[in-house]
C-alpha atoms as a PDB file:
ATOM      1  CA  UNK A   1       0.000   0.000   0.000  1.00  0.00           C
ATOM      2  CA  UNK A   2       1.065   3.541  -1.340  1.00  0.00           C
ATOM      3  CA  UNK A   3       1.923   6.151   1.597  1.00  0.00           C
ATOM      4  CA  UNK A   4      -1.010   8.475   2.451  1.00  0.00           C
ATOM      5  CA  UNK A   5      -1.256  11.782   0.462  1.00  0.00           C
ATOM      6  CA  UNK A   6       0.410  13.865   2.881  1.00  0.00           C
ATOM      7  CA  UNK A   7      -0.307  17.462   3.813  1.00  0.00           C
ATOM      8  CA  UNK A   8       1.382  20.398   2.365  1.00  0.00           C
ATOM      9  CA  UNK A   9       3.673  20.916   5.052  1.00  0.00           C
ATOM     10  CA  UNK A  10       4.667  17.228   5.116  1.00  0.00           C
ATOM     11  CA  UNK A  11       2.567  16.417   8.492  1.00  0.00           C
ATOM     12  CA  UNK A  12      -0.364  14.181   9.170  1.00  0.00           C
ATOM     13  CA  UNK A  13      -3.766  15.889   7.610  1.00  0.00           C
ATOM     14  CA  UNK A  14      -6.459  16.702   9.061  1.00  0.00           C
ATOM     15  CA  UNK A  15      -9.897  15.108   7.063  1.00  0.00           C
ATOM     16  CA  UNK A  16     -10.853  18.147   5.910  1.00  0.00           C
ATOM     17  CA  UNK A  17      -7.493  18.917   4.353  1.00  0.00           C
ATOM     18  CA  UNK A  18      -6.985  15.472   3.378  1.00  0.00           C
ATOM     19  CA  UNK A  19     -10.280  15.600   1.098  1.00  0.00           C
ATOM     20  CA  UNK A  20      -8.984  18.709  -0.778  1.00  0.00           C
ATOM     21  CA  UNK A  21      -5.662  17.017  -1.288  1.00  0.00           C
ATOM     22  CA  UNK A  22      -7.141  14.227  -2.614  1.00  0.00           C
ATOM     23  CA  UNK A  23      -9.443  16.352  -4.696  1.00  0.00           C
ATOM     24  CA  UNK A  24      -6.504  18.016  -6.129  1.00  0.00           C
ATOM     25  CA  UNK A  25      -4.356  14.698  -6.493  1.00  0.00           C
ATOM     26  CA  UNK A  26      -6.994  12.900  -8.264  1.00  0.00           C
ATOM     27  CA  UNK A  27      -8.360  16.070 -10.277  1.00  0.00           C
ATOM     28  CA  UNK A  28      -4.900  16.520 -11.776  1.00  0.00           C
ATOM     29  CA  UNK A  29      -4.699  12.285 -13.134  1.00  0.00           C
ATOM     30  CA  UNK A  30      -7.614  13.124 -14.768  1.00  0.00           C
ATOM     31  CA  UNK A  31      -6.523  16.415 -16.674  1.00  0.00           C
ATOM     32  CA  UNK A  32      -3.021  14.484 -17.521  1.00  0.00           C
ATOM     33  CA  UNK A  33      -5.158  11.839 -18.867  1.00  0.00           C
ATOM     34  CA  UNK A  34      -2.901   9.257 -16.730  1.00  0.00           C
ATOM     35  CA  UNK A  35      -6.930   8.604 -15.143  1.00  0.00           C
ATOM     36  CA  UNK A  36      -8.186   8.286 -18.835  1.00  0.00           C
ATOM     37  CA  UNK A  37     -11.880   9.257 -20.012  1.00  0.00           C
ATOM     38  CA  UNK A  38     -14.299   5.740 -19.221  1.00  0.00           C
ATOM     39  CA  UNK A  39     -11.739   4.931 -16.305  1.00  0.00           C
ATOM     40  CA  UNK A  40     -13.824   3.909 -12.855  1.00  0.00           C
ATOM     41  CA  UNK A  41     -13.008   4.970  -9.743  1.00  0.00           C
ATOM     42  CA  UNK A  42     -13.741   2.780  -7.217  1.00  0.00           C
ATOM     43  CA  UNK A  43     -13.823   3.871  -3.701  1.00  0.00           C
ATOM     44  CA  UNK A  44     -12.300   1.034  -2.068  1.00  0.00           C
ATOM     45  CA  UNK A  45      -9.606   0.880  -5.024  1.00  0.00           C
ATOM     46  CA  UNK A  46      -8.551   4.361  -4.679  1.00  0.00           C
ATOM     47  CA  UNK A  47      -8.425   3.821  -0.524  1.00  0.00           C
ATOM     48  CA  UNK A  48      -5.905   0.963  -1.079  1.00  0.00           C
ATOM     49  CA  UNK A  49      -3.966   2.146  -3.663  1.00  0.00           C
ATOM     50  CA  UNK A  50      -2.993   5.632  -2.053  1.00  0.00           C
ATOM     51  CA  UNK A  51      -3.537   4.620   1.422  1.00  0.00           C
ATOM     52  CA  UNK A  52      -6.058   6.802   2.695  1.00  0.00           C
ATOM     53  CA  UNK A  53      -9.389   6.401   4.289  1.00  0.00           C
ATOM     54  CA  UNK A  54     -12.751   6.309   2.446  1.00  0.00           C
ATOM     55  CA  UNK A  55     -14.588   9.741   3.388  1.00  0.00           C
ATOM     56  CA  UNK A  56     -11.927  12.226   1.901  1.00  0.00           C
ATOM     57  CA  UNK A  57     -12.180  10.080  -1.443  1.00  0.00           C
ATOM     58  CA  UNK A  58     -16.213  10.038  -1.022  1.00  0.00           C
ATOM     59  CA  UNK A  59     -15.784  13.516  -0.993  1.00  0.00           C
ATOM     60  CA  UNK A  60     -13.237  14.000  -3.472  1.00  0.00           C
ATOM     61  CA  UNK A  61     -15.409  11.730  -5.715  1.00  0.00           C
ATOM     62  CA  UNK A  62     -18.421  14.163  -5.025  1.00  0.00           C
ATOM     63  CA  UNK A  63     -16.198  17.644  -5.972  1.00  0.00           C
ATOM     64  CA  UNK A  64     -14.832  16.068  -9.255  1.00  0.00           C
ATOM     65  CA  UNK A  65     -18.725  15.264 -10.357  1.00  0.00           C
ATOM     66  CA  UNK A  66     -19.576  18.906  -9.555  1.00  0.00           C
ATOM     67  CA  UNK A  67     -16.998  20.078 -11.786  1.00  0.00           C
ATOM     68  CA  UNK A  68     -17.662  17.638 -14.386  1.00  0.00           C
ATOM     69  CA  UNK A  69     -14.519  15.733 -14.482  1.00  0.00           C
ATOM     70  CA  UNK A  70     -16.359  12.782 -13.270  1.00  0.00           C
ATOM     71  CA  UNK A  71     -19.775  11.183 -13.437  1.00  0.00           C
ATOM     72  CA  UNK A  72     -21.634   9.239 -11.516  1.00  0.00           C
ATOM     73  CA  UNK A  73     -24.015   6.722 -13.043  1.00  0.00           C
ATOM     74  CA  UNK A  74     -26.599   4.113 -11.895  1.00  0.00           C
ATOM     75  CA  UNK A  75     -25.167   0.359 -11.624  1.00  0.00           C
ATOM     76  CA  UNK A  76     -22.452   2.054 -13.151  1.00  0.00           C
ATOM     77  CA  UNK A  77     -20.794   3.459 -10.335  1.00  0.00           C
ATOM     78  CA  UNK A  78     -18.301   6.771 -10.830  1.00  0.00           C
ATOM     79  CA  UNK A  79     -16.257   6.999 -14.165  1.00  0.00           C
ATOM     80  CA  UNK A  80     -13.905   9.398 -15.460  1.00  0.00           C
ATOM     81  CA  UNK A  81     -15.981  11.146 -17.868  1.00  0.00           C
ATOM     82  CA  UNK A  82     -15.577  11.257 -21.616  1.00  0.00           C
ATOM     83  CA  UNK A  83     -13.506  13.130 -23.938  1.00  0.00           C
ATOM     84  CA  UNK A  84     -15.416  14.163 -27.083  1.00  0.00           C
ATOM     85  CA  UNK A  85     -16.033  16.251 -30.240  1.00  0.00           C
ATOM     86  CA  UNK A  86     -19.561  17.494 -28.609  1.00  0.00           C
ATOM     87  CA  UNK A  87     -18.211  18.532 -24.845  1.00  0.00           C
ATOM     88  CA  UNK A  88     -15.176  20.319 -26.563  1.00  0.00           C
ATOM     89  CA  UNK A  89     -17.289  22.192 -28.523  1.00  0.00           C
ATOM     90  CA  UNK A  90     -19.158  23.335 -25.900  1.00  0.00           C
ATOM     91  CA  UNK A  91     -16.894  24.390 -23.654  1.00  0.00           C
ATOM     92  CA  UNK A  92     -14.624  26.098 -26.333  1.00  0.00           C
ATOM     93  CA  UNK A  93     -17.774  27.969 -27.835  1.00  0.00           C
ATOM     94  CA  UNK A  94     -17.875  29.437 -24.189  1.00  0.00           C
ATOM     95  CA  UNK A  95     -14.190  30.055 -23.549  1.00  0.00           C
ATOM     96  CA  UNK A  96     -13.657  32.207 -26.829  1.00  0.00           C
ATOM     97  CA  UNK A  97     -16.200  34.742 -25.650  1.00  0.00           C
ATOM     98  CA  UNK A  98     -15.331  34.258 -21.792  1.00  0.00           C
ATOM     99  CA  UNK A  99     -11.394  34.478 -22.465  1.00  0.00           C
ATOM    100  CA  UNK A 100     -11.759  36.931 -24.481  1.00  0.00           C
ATOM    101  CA  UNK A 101     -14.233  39.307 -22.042  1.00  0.00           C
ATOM    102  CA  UNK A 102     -11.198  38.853 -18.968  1.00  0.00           C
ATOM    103  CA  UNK A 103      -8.498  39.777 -21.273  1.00  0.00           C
ATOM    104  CA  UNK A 104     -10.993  43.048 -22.344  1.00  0.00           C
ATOM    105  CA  UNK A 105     -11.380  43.572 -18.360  1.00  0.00           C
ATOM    106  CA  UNK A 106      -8.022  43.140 -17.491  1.00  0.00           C
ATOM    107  CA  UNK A 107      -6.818  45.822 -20.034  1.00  0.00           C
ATOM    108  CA  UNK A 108      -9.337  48.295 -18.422  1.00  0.00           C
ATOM    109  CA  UNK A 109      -8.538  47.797 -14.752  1.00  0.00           C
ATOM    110  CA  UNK A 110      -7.168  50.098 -13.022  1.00  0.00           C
ATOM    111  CA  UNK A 111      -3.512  49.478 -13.290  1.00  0.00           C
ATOM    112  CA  UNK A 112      -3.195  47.458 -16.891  1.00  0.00           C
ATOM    113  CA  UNK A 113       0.652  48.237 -16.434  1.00  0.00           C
ATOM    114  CA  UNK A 114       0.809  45.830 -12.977  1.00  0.00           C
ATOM    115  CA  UNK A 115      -1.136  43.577 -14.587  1.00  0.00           C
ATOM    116  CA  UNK A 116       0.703  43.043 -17.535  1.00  0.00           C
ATOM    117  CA  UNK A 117       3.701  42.724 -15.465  1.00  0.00           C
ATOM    118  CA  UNK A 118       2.341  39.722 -13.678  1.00  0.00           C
ATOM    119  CA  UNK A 119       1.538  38.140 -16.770  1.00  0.00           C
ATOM    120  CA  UNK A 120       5.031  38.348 -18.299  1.00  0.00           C
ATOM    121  CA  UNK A 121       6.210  36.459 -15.502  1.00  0.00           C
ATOM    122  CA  UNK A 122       3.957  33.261 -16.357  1.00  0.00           C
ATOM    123  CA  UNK A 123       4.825  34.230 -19.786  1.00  0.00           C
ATOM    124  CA  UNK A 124       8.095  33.976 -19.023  1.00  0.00           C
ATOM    125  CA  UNK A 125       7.988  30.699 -17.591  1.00  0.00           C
ATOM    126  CA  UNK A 126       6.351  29.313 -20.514  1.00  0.00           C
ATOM    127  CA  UNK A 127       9.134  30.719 -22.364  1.00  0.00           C
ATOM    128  CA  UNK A 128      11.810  28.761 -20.238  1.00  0.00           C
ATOM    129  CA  UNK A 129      10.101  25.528 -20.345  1.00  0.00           C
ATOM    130  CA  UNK A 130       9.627  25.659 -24.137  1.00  0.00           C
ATOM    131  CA  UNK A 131      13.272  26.359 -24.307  1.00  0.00           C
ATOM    132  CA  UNK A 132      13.730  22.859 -22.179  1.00  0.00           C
ATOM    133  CA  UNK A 133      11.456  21.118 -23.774  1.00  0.00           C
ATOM    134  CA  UNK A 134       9.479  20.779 -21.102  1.00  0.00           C
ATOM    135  CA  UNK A 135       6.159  20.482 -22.453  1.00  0.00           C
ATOM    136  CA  UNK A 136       4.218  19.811 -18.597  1.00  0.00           C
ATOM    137  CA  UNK A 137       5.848  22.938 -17.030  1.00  0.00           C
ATOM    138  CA  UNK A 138       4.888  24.814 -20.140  1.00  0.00           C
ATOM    139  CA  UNK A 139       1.100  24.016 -19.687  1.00  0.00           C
ATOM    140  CA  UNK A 140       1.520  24.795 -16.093  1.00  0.00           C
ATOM    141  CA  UNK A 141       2.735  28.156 -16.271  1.00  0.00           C
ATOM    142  CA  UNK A 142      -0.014  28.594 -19.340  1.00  0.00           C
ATOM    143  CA  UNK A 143      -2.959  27.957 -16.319  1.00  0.00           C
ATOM    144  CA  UNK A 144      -1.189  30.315 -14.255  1.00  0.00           C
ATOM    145  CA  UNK A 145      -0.932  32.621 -16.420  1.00  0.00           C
ATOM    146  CA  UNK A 146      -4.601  32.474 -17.401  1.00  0.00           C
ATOM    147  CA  UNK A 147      -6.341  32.305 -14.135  1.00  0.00           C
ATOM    148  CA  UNK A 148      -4.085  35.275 -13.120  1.00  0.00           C
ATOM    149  CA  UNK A 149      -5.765  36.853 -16.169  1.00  0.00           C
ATOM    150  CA  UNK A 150      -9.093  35.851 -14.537  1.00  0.00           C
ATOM    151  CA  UNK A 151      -8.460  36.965 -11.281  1.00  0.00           C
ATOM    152  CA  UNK A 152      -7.398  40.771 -13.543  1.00  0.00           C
ATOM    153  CA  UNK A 153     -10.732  40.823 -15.245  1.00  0.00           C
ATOM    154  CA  UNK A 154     -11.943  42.048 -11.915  1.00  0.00           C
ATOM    155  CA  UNK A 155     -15.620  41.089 -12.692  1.00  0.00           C
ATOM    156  CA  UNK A 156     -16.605  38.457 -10.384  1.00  0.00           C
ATOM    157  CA  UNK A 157     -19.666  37.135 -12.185  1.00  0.00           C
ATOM    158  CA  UNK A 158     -17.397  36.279 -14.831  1.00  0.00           C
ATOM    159  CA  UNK A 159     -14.982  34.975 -13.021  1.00  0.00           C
ATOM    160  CA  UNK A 160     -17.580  32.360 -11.505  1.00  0.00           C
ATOM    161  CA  UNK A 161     -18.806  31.504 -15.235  1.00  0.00           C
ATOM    162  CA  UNK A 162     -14.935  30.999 -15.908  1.00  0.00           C
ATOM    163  CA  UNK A 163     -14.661  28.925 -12.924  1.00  0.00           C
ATOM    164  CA  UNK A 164     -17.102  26.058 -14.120  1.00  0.00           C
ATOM    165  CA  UNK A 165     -16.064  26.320 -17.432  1.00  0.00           C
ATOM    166  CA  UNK A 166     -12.187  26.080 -16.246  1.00  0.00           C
ATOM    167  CA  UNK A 167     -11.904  22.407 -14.782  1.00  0.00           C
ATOM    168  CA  UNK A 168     -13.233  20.371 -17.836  1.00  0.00           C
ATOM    169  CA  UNK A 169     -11.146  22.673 -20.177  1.00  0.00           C
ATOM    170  CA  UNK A 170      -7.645  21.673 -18.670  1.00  0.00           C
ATOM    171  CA  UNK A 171      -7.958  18.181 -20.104  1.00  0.00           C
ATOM    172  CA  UNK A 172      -8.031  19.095 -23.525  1.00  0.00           C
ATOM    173  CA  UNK A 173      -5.821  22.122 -22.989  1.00  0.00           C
ATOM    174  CA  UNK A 174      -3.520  19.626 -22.320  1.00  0.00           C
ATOM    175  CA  UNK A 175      -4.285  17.481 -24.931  1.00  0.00           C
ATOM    176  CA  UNK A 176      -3.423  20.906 -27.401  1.00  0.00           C
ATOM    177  CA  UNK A 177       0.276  20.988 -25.640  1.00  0.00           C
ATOM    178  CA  UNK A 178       0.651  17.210 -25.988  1.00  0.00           C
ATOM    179  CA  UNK A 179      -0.194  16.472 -29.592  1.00  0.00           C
ATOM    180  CA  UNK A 180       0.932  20.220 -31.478  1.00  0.00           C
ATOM    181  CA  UNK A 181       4.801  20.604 -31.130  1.00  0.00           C
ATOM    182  CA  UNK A 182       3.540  24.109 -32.045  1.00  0.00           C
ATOM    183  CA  UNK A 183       0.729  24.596 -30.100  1.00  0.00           C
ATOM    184  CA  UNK A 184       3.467  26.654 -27.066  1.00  0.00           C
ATOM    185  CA  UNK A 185       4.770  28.465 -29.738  1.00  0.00           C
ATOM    186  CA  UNK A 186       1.727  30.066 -30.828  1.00  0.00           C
ATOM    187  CA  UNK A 187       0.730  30.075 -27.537  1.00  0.00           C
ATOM    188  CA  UNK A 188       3.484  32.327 -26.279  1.00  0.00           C
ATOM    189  CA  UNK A 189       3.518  34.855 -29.185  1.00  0.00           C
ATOM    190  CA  UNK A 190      -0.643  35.495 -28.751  1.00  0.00           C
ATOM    191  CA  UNK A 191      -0.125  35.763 -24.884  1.00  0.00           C
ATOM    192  CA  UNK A 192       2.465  38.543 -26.187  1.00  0.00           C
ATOM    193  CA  UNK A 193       0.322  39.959 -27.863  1.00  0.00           C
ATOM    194  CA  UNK A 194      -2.578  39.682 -25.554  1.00  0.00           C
ATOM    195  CA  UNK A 195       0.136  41.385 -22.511  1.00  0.00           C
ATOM    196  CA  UNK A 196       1.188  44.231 -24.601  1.00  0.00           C
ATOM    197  CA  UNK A 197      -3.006  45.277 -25.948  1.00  0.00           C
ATOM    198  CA  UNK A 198      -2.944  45.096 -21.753  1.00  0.00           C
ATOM    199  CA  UNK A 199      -0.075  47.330 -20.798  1.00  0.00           C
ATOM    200  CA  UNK A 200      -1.362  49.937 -23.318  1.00  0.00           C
ATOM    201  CA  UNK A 201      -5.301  49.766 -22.127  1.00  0.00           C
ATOM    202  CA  UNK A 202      -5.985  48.663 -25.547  1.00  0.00           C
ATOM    203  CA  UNK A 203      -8.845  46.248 -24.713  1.00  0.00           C
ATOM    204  CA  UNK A 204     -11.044  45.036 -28.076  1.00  0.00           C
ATOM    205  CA  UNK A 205      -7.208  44.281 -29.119  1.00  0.00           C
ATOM    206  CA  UNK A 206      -6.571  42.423 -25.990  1.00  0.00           C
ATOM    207  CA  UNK A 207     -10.216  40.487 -26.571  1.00  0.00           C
ATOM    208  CA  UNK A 208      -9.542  39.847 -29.990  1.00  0.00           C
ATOM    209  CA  UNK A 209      -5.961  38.479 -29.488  1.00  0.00           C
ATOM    210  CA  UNK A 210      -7.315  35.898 -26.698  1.00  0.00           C
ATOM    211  CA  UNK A 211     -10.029  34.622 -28.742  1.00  0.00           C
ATOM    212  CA  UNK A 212      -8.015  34.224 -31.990  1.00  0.00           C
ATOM    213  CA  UNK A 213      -5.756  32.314 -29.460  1.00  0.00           C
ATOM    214  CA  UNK A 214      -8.812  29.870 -27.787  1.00  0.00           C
ATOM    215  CA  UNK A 215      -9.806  29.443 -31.297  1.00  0.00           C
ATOM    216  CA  UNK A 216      -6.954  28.256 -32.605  1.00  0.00           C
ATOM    217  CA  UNK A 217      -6.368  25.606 -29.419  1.00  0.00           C
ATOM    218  CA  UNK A 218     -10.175  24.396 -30.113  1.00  0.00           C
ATOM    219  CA  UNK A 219      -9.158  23.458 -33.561  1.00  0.00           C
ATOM    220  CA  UNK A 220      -5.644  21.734 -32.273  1.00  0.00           C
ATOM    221  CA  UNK A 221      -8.019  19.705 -29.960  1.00  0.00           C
ATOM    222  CA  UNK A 222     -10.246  18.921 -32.524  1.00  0.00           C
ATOM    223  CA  UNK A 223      -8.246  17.816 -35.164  1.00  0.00           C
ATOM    224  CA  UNK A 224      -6.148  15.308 -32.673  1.00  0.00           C
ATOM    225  CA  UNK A 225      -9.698  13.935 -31.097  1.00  0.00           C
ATOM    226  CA  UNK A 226     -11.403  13.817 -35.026  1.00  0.00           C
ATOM    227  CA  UNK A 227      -8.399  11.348 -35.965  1.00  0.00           C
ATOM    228  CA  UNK A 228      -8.486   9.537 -32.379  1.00  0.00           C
ATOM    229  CA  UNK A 229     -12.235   8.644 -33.071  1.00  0.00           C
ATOM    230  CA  UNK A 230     -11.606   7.888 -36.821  1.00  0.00           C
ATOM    231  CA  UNK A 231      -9.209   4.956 -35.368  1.00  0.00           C
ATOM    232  CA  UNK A 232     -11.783   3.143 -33.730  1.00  0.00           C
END
């Protein structure tokens, strides 16, 4: 048996801490895909193989449906839920026009100037992990940099919207960065593009940048899950 997830300061957690951990353990083998789409998740399973005790992973379990990452079925117990042409549409037809609104509300907050600065510095880091090849730290610093453009927007409402929207995304964000050796390089000259419309309080350019950008993912995505379904 696997060592309990620990706390984030190493020491023995407390349940309620423990559930969020797992939450966030299991919610990021699911957006990796290393807990592929149709995969079940068995309570007792997950308890053995990680060690830990069946309420924080009832929990866990419970979170991930809300978000949509899992879902929960009669006879059929809890599955990873699917990856497909439909649900991508969906959720990309919302994140053009959702992206696009924070980028248009960051560049006419208050201080565009901070804010750009504080997106250079996940821009940056994209940057650095392109130029290692590191294609995980690259999507990485791409959420940060992208829920720090959230947080910018400063309109909560839409923040909220972006926050559903958000969870179910990050798997096939990922799948852009994994199957487009190109995908980070467009990536990082849009989000460029996207910080400079900022810094100058230009927002329909800012708006129009990020969606061009979301669009262009959307069709990655699509193209790699089109010839996935062709195979079988």
């Amino acid at each position: 048996m696997e060592t309990a997830i620990p706390d984030e300061d190493g020491g023995t957690p407390r349940r309620p801490v423990l559930s969020q951990t797992v939450l966030a353990f299991l919610e990021r083998k699911i957006i990796l895909r290393e807990l592929p789409p149709g995969a079940k998740l068995v309570e007792e399973e997950l308890c053995e193989r990680y060690g830990i005790s069946r309420s924080p992973v009832r929990e866990a379990l419970r979170l991930l449906e809300g978000t949509g990452l899992v879902i929960r079925r009669p006879r059929q117990g809890v599955r990873v839920a699917p990856m497909s042409l439909a649900d991508l549409d969906q959720i990309y037809s919302c994140r053009v026009k959702l992206e696009a609104l924070a980028a248009e509300g960051a560049a006419r907050s208050a201080n565009p100037v901070a804010v750009a600065g504080e997106l250079s510095v996940a821009l940056a880091a994209m940057r650095s992990a392109l130029e290692a090849g590191d294609v995980e730290r690259c999507f990485d610093a791409n959420v940060a940099l992208t829920e720090t453009l959230h947080e910018a927007s400063g309109n909560a409402v839409l923040q909220r919207l972006l926050a559903i929207v958000q969870r179910p995304a990050l798997r096939y964000r990922h799948l852009a960065y994994g199957v487009s050796a190109e995908m980070t390089a467009i990536a990082i000259e849009a989000n460029q593009q996207m910080i400079d419309a900022i810094r100058r309080g230009d927002a329909p350019a800012a708006g129009r940048v990020t969606a061009g950008l979301v669009e262009a993912a959307w069709q990655i995505v699509r193209a790699a899950l089109s010839s996935t379904i062709g195979k079988r």
